[in-house]
C-alpha atoms as a PDB file:
ATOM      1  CA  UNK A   1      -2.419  17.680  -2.636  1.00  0.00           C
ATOM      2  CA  UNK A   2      -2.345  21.028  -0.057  1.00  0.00           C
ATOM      3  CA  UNK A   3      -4.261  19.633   2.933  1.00  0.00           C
ATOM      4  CA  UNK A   4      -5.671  16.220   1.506  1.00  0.00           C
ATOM      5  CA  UNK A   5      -5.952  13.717   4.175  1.00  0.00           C
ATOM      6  CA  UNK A   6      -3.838  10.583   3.058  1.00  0.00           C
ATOM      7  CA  UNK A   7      -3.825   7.051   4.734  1.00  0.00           C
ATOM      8  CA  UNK A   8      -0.921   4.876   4.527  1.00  0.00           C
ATOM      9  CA  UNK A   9      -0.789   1.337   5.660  1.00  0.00           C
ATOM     10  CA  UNK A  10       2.666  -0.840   6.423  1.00  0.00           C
ATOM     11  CA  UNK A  11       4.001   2.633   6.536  1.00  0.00           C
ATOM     12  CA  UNK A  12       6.968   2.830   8.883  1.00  0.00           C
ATOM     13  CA  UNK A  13       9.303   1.887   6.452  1.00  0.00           C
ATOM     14  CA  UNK A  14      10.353   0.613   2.837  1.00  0.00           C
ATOM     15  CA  UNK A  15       7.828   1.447   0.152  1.00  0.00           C
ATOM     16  CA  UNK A  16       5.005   2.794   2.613  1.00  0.00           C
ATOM     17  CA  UNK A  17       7.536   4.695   4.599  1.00  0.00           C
ATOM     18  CA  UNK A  18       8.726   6.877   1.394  1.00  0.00           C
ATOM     19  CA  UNK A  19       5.294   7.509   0.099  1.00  0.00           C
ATOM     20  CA  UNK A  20       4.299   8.853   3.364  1.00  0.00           C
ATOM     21  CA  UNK A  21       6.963  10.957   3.378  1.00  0.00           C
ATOM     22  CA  UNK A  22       6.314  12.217  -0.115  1.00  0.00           C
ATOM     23  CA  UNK A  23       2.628  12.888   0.395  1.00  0.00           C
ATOM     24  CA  UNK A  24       3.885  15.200   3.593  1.00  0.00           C
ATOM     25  CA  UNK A  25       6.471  16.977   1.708  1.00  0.00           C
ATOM     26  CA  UNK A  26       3.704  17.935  -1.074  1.00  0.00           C
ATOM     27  CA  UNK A  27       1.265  19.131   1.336  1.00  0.00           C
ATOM     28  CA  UNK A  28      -1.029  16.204   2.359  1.00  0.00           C
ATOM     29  CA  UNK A  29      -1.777  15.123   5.842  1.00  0.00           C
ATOM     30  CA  UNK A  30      -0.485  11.567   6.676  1.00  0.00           C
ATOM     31  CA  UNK A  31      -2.064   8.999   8.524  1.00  0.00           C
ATOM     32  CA  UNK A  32       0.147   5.725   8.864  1.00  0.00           C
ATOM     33  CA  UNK A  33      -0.116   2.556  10.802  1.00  0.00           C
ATOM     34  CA  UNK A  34       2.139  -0.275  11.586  1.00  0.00           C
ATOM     35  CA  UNK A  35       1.757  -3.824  13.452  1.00  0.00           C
ATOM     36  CA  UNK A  36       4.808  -2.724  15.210  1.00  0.00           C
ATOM     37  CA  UNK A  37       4.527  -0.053  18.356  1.00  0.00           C
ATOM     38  CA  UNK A  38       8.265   0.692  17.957  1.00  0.00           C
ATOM     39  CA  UNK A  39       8.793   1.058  14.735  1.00  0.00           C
ATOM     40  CA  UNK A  40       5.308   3.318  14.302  1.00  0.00           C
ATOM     41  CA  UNK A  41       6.665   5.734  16.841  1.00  0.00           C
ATOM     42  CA  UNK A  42      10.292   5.577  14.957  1.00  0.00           C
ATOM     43  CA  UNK A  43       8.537   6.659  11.473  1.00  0.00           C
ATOM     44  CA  UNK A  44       6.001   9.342  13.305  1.00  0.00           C
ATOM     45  CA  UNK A  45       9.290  10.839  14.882  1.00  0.00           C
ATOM     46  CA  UNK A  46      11.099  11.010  11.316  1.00  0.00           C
ATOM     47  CA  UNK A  47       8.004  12.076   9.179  1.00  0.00           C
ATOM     48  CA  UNK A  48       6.921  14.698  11.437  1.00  0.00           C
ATOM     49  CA  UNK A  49       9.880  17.006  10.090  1.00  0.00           C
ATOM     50  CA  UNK A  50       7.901  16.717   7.025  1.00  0.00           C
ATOM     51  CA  UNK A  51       4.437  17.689   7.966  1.00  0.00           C
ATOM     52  CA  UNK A  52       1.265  17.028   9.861  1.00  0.00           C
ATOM     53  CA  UNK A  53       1.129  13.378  10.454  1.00  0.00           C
ATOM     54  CA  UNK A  54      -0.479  11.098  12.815  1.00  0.00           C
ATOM     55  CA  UNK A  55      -0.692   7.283  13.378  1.00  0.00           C
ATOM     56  CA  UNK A  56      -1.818   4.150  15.071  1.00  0.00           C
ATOM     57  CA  UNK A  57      -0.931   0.475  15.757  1.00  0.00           C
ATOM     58  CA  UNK A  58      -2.847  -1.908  13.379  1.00  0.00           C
ATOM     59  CA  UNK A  59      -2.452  -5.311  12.371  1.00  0.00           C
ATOM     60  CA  UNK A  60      -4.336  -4.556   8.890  1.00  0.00           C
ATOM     61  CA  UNK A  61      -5.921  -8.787   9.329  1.00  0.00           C
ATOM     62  CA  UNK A  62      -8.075  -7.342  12.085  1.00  0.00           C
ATOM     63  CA  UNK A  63     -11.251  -5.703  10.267  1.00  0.00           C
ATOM     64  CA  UNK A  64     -11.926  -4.208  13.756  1.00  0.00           C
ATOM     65  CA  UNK A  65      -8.417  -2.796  13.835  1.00  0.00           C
ATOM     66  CA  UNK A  66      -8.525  -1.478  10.355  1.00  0.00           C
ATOM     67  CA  UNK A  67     -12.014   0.294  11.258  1.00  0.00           C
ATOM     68  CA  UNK A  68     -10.895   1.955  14.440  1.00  0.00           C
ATOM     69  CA  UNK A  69      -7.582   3.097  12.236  1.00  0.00           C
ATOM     70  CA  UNK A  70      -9.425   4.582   9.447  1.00  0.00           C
ATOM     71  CA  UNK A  71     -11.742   6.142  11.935  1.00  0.00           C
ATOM     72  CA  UNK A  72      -9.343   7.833  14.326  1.00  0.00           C
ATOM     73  CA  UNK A  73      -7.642   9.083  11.455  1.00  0.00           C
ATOM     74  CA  UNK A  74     -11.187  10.816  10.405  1.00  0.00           C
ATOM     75  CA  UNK A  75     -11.123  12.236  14.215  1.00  0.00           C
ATOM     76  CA  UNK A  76      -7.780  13.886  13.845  1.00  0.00           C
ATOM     77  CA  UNK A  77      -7.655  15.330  10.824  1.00  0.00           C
ATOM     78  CA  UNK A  78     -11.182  15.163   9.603  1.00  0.00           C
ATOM     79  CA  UNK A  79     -12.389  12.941   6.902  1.00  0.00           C
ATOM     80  CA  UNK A  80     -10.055  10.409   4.499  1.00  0.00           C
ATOM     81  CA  UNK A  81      -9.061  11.420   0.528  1.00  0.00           C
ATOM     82  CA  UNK A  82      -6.423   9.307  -0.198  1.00  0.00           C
ATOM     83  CA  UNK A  83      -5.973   5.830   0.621  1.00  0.00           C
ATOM     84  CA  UNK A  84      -2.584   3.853   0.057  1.00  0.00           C
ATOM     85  CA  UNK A  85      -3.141  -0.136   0.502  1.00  0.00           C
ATOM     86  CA  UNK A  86       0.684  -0.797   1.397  1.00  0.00           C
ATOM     87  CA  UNK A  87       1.269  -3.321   3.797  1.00  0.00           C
ATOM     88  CA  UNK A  88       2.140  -6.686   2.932  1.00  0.00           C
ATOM     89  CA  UNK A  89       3.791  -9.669   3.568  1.00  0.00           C
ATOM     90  CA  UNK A  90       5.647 -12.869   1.729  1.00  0.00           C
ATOM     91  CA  UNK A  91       6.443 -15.821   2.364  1.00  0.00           C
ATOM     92  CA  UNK A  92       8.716 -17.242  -0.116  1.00  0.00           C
ATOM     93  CA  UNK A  93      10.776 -19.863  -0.420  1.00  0.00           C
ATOM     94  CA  UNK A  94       8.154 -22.863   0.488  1.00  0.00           C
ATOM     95  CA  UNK A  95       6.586 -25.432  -1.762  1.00  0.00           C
ATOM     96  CA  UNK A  96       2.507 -25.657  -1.200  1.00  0.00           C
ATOM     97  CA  UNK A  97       3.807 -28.952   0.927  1.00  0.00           C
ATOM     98  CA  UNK A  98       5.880 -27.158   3.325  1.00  0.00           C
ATOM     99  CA  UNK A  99       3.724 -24.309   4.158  1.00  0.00           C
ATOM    100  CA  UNK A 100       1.307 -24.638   6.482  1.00  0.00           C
ATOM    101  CA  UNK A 101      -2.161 -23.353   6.579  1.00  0.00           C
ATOM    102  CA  UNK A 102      -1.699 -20.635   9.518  1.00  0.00           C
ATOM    103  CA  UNK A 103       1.228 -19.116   6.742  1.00  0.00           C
ATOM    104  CA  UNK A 104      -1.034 -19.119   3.723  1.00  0.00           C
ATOM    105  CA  UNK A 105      -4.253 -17.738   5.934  1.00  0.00           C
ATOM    106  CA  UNK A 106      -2.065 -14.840   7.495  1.00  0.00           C
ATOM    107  CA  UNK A 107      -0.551 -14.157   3.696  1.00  0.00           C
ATOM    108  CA  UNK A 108      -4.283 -13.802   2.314  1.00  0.00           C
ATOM    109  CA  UNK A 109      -5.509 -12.164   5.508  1.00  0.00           C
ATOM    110  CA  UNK A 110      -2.449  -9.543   5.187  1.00  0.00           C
ATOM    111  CA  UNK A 111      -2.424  -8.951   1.233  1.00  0.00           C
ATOM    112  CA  UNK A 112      -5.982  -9.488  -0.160  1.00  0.00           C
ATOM    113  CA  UNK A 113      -8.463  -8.768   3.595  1.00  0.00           C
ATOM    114  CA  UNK A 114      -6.320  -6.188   4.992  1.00  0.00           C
ATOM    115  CA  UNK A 115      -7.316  -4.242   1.402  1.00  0.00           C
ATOM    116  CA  UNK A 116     -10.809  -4.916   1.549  1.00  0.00           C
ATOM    117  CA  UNK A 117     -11.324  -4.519   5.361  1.00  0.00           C
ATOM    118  CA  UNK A 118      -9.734  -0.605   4.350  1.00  0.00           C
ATOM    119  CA  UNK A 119     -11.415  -0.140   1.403  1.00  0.00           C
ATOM    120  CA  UNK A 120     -14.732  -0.814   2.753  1.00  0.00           C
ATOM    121  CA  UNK A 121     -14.328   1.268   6.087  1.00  0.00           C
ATOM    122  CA  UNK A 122     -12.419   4.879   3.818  1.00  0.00           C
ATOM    123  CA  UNK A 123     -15.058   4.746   0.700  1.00  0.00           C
ATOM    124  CA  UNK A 124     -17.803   6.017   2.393  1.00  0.00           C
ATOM    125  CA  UNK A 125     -16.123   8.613   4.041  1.00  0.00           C
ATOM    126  CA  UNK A 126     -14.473   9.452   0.765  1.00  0.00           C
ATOM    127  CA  UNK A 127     -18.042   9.557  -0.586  1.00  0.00           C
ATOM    128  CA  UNK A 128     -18.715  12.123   2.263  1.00  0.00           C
ATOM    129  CA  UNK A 129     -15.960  14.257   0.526  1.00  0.00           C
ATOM    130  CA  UNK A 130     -16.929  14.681  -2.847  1.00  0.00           C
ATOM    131  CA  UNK A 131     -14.423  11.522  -4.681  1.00  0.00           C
ATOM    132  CA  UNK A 132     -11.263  10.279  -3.122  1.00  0.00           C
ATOM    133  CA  UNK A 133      -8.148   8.084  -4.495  1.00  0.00           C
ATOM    134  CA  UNK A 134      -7.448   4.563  -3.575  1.00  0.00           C
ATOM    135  CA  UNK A 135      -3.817   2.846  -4.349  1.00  0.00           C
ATOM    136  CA  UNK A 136      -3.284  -0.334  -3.754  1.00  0.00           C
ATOM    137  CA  UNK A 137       0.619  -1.629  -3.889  1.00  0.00           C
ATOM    138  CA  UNK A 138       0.964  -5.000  -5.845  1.00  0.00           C
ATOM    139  CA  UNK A 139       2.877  -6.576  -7.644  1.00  0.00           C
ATOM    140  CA  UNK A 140       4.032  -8.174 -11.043  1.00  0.00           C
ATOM    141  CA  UNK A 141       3.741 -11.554  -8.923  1.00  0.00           C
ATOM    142  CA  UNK A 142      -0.478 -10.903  -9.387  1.00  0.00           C
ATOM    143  CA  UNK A 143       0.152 -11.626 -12.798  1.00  0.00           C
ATOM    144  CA  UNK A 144       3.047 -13.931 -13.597  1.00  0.00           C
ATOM    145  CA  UNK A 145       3.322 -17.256 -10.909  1.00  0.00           C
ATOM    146  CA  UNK A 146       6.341 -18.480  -9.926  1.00  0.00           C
ATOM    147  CA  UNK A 147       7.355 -21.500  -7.719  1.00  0.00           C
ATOM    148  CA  UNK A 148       7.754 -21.683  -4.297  1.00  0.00           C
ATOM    149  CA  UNK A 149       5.720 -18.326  -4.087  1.00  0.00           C
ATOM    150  CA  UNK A 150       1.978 -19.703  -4.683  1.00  0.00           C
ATOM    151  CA  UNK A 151       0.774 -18.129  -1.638  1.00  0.00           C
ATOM    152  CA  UNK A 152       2.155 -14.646  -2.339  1.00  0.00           C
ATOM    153  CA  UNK A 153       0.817 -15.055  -5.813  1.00  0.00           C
ATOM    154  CA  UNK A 154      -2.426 -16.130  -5.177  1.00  0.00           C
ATOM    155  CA  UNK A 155      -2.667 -12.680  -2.587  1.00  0.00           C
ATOM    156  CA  UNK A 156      -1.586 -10.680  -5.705  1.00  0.00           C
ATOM    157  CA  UNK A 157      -3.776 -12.397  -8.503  1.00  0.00           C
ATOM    158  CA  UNK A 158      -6.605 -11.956  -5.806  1.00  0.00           C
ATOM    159  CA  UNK A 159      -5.896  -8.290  -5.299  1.00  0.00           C
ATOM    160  CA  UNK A 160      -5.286  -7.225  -8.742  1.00  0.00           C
ATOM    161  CA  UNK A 161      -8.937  -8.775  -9.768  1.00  0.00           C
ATOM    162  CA  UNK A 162     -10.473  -6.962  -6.470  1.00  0.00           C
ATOM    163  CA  UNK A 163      -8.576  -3.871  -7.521  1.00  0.00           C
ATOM    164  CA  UNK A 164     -10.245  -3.798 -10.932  1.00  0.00           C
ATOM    165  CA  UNK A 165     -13.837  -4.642  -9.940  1.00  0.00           C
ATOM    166  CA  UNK A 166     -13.402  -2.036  -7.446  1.00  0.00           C
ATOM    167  CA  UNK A 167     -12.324   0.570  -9.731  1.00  0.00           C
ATOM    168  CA  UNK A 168     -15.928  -0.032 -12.193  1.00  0.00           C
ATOM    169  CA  UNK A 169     -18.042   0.582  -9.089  1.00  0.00           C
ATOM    170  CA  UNK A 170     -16.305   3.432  -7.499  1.00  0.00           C
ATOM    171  CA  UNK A 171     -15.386   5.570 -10.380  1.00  0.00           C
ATOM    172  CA  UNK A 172     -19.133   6.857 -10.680  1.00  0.00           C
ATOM    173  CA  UNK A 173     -18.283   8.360  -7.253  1.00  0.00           C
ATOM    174  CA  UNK A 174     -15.421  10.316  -8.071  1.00  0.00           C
ATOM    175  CA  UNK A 175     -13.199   7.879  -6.754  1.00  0.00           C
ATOM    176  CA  UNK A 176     -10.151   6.557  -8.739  1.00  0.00           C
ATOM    177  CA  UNK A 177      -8.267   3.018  -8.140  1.00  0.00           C
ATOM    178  CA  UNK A 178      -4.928   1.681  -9.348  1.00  0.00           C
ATOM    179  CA  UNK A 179      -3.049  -1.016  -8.589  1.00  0.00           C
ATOM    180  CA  UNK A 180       0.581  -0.172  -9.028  1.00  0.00           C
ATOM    181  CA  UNK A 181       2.813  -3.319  -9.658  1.00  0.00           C
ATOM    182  CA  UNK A 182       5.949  -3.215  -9.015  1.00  0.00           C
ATOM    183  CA  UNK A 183       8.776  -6.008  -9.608  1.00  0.00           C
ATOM    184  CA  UNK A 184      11.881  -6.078  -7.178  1.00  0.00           C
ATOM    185  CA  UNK A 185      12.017  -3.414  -4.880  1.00  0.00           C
ATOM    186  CA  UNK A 186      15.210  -3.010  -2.840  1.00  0.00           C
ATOM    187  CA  UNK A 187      13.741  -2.968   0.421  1.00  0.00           C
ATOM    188  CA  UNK A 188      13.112  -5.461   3.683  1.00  0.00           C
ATOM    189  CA  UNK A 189      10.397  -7.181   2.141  1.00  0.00           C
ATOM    190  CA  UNK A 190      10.666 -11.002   2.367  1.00  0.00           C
ATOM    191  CA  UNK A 191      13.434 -10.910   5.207  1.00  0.00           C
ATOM    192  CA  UNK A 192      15.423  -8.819   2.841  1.00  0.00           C
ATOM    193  CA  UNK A 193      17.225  -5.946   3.489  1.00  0.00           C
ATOM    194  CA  UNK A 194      18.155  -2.646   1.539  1.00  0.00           C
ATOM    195  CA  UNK A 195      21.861  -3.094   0.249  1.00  0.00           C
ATOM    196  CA  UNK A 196      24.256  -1.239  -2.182  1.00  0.00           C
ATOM    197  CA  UNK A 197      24.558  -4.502  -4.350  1.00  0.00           C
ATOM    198  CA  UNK A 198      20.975  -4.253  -5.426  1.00  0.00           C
ATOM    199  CA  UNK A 199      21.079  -1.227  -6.102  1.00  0.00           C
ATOM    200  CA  UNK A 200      19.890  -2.299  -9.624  1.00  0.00           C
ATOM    201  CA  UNK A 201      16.639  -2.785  -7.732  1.00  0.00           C
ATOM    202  CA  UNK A 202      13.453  -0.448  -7.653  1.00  0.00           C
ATOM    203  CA  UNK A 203      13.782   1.831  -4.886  1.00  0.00           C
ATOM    204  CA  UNK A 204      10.722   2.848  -2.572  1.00  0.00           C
ATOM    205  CA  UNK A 205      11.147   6.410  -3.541  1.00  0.00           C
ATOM    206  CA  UNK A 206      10.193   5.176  -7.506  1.00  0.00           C
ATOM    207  CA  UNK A 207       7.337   3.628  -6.421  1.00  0.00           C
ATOM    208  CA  UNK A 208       6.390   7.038  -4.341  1.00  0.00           C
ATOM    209  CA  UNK A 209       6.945   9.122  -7.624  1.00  0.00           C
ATOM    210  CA  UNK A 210       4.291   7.370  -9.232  1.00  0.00           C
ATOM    211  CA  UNK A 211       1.966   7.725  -6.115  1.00  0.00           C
ATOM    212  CA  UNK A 212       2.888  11.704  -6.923  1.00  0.00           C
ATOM    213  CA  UNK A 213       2.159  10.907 -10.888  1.00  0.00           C
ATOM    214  CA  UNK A 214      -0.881   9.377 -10.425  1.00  0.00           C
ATOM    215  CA  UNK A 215      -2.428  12.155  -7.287  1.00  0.00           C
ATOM    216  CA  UNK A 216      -1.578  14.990  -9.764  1.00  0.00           C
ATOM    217  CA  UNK A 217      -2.913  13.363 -13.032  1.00  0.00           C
ATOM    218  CA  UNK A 218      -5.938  15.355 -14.470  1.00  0.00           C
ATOM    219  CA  UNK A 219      -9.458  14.271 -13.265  1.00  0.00           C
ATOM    220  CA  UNK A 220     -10.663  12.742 -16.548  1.00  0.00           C
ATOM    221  CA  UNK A 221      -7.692  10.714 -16.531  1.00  0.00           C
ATOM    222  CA  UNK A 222      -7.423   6.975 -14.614  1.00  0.00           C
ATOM    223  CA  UNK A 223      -4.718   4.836 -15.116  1.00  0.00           C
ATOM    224  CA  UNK A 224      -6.125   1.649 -13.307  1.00  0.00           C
ATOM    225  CA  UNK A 225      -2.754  -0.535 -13.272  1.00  0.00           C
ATOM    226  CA  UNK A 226       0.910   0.444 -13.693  1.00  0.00           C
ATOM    227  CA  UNK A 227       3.648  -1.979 -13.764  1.00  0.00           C
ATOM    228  CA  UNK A 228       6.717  -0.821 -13.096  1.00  0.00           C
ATOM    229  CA  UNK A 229      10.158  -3.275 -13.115  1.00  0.00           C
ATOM    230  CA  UNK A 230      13.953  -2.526 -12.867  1.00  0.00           C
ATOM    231  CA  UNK A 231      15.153  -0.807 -16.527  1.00  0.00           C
ATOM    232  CA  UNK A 232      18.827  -3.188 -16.234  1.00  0.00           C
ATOM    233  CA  UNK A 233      18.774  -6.266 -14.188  1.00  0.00           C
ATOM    234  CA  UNK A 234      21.750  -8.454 -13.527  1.00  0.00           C
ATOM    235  CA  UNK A 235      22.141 -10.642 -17.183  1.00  0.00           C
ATOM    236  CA  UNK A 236      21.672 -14.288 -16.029  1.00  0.00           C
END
């Protein structure tokens, strides 16, 4: 990974957050972005013990905002290899009655758009390079429903389907995709936060290992999905 050029979305902290800081500390340039100004310029201050890293404000539902992201990424450190699809929201908790449309838009527009909107604007320029690697973070929710969570699940069914299509018409490029799909991670997501009592939990820094895993797998070899849930949860 010496000197590959890695984008990161969602990035300044949880699950995006460690695999940017894994990709630095094994050589890659980082590029990350954040919706949040503060909290971008928190991570690039942290992450830039670890290497060269840049970043930019982007609220991944803009296509315009992803496209200028991707691009001044390209201006600073020259092109685009990697690609982690990271950010991501939920909203869970509500029955299809009690959300409203503007939550299930901005839950598609976050989880299933945001992907496409970067995936369109990085292939060709991983094209440009000779083959490139696209990971995008899922879930075990894009494959088993649950109540109370149908728009979350319907962004993860949608972008586990996308993911795979992708893969067939990329892979003649040189390009590899994998959806990694993880079940619960012990981090902020869903107005959680990181705590010692779920500590039987994934934590982000498993999910960045098999970022590593998958980088450094040999060239013939393509995992296209990995799920990946806690080895002892709490008995019920």
């Amino acid at each position: 990974m010496k000197d590959k050029i890695a984008v990161v979305t969602g990035a300044s902290k949880g699950i995006g957050y460690a695999i940017a800081e894994s990709l630095l500390q094994n050589g890659a340039k980082v590029f990350i972005c954040s919706r949040n100004k503060a909290d971008l310029q928190q991570a690039l201050e942290k992450l830039s013990a670890f290497g060269e890293v840049g970043g930019e404000v982007c609220d991944v539902r803009s296509e315009s905002q992803v496209q200028m992201m991707i691009e001044e990424c390209a201006r600073v450190f020259g092109g685009v290899d990697i690609l982690v699809n990271n950010a991501g929201i939920g909203i869970i908790g509500k029955t299809v009655e009690e959300m409203s449309a503007e939550e299930f838009e901005q839950t598609l527009e976050t989880n299933l758009f945001g992907v496409f909107y970067a995936c369109h604007h990085a292939i060709p320029l991983m094209r440009s390079r000779g083959g490139g690697y696209i990971i995008n973070i899922s879930s075990l929710a894009g494959q088993n429903a649950h109540p109370r969570m149908a728009a979350y699940n319907a962004s993860k069914f949608g972008l586990n389907g996308f993911t795979e299509a992708l893969m067939l018409e990329v892979r003649e490029h040189n390009i590899k995709v994998t959806a990694i799909c993880p079940g619960s991670v012990n981090t902020y997501f869903g107005g959680d936060e990181p705590s010692e009592d779920q500590m039987w939990q994934l934590q982000s820094e498993d999910i960045a290992q098999i970022v590593l895993d998958l980088l450094n797998m040999h060239e013939r070899a393509l995992p296209s999905k990995i799920e990946i849930r806690p080895a002892n949860p709490p008995k019920k």
